[in-house]
C-alpha atoms as a PDB file:
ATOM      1  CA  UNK A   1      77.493  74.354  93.008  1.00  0.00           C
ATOM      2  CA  UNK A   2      79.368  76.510  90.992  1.00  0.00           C
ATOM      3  CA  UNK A   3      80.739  80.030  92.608  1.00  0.00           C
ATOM      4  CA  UNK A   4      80.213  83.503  90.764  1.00  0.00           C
ATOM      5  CA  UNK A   5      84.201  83.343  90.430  1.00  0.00           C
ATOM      6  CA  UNK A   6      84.833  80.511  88.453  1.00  0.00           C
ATOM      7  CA  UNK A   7      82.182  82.175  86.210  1.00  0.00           C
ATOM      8  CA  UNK A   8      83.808  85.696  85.981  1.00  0.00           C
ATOM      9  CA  UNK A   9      87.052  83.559  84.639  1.00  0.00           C
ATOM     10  CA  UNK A  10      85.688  83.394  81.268  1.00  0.00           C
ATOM     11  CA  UNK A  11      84.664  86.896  81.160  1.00  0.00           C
ATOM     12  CA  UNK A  12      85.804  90.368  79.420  1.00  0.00           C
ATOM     13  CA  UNK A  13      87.277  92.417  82.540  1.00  0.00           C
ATOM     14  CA  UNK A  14      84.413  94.823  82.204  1.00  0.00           C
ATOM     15  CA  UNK A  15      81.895  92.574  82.613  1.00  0.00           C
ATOM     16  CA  UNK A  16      83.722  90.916  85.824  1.00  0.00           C
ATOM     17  CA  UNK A  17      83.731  94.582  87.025  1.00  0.00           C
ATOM     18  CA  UNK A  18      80.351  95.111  86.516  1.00  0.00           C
ATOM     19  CA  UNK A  19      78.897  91.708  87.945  1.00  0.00           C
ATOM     20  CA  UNK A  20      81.324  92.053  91.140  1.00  0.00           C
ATOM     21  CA  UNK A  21      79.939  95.919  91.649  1.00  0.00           C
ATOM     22  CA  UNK A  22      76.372  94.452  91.759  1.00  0.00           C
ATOM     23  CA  UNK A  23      77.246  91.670  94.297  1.00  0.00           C
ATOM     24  CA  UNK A  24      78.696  94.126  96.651  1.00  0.00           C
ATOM     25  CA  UNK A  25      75.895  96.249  95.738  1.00  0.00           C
ATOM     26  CA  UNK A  26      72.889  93.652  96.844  1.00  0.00           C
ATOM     27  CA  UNK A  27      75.215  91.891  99.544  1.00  0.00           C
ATOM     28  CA  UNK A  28      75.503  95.852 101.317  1.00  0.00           C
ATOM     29  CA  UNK A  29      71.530  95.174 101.920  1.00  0.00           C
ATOM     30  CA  UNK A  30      72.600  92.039 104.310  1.00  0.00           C
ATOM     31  CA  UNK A  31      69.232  90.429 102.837  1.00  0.00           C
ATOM     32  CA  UNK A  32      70.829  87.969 100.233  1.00  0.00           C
ATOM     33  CA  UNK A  33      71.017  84.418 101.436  1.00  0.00           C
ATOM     34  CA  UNK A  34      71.646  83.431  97.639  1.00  0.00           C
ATOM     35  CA  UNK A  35      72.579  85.524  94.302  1.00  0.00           C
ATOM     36  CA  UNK A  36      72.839  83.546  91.387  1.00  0.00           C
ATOM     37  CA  UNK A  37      73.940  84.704  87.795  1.00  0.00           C
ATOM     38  CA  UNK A  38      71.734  82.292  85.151  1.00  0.00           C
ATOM     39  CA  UNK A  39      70.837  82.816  81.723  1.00  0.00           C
ATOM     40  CA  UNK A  40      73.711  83.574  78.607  1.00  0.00           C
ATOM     41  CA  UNK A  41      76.199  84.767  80.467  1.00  0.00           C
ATOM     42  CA  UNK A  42      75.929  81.776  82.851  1.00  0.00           C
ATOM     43  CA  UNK A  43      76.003  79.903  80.265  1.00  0.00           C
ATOM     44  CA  UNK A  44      78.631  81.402  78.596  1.00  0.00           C
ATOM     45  CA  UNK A  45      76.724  82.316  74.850  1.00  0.00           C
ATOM     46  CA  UNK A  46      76.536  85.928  75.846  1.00  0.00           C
ATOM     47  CA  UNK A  47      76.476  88.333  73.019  1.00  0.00           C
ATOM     48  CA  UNK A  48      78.971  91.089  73.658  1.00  0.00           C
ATOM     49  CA  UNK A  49      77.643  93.689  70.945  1.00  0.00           C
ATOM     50  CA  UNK A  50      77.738  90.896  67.713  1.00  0.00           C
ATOM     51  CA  UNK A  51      76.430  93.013  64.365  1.00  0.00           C
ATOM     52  CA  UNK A  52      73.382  90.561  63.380  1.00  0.00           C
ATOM     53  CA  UNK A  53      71.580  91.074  59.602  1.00  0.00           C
ATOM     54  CA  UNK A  54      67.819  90.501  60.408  1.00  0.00           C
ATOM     55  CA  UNK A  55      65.932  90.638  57.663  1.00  0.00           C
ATOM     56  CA  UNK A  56      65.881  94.294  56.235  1.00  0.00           C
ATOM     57  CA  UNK A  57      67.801  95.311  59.246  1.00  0.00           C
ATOM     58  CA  UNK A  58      71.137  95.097  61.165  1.00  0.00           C
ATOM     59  CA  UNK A  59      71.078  95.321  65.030  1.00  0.00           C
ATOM     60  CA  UNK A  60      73.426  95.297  67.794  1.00  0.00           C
ATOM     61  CA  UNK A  61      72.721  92.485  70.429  1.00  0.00           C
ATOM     62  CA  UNK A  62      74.049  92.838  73.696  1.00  0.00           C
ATOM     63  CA  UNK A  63      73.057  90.432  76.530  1.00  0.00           C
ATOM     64  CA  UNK A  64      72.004  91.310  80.198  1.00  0.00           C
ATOM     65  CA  UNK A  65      71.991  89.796  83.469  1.00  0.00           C
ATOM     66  CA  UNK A  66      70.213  87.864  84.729  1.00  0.00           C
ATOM     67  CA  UNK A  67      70.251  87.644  88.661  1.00  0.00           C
ATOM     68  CA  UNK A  68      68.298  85.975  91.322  1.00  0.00           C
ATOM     69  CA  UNK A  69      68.615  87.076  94.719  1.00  0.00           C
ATOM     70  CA  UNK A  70      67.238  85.071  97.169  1.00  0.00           C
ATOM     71  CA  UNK A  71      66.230  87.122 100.432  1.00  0.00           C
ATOM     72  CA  UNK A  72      65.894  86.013 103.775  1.00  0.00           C
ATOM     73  CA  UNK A  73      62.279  86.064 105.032  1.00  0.00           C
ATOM     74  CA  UNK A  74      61.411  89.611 106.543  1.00  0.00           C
ATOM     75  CA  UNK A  75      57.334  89.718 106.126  1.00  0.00           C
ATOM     76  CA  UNK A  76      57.488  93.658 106.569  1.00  0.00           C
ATOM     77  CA  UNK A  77      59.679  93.377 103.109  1.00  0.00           C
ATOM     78  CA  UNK A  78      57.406  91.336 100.720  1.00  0.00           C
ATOM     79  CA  UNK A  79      53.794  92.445 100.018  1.00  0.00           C
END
């Protein structure tokens, strides 16, 4: 398995900022068994704000994050 902090290592230091606030943020809940970070910036092909042409236009891309937080089971919490 690979930890969130071996991750962060590649990233810009607002990003690592950002990910660690929402860690502490879901951890606070003390539901979290499991949070893991998948998708681009996982990955590592994140798009940081890249200026793309498409077609007739020219766009800003910017990833998000994608985070999966695995809860303990607590019936009175699910639906």
């Amino acid at each position: 398995m690979i930890h969130l902090n071996e991750k962060l290592s590649k990233l810009l230091q607002d990003k690592i900022v950002e990910l660690d606030l929402i860690k502490d943020r879901i951890v606070k809940t003390k539901l979290a068994e499991m949070i893991i970070l998948y998708g681009s910036y996982a990955r590592g092909d994140f798009k940081n704000g890249q200026i793309v042409d498409i077609g007739d236009s020219i766009v800003q891309r910017r990833s998000d994050y994608d985070i999966l937080v695995v809860i303990k089971d607590q019936p009175e919490l699910l639906w």
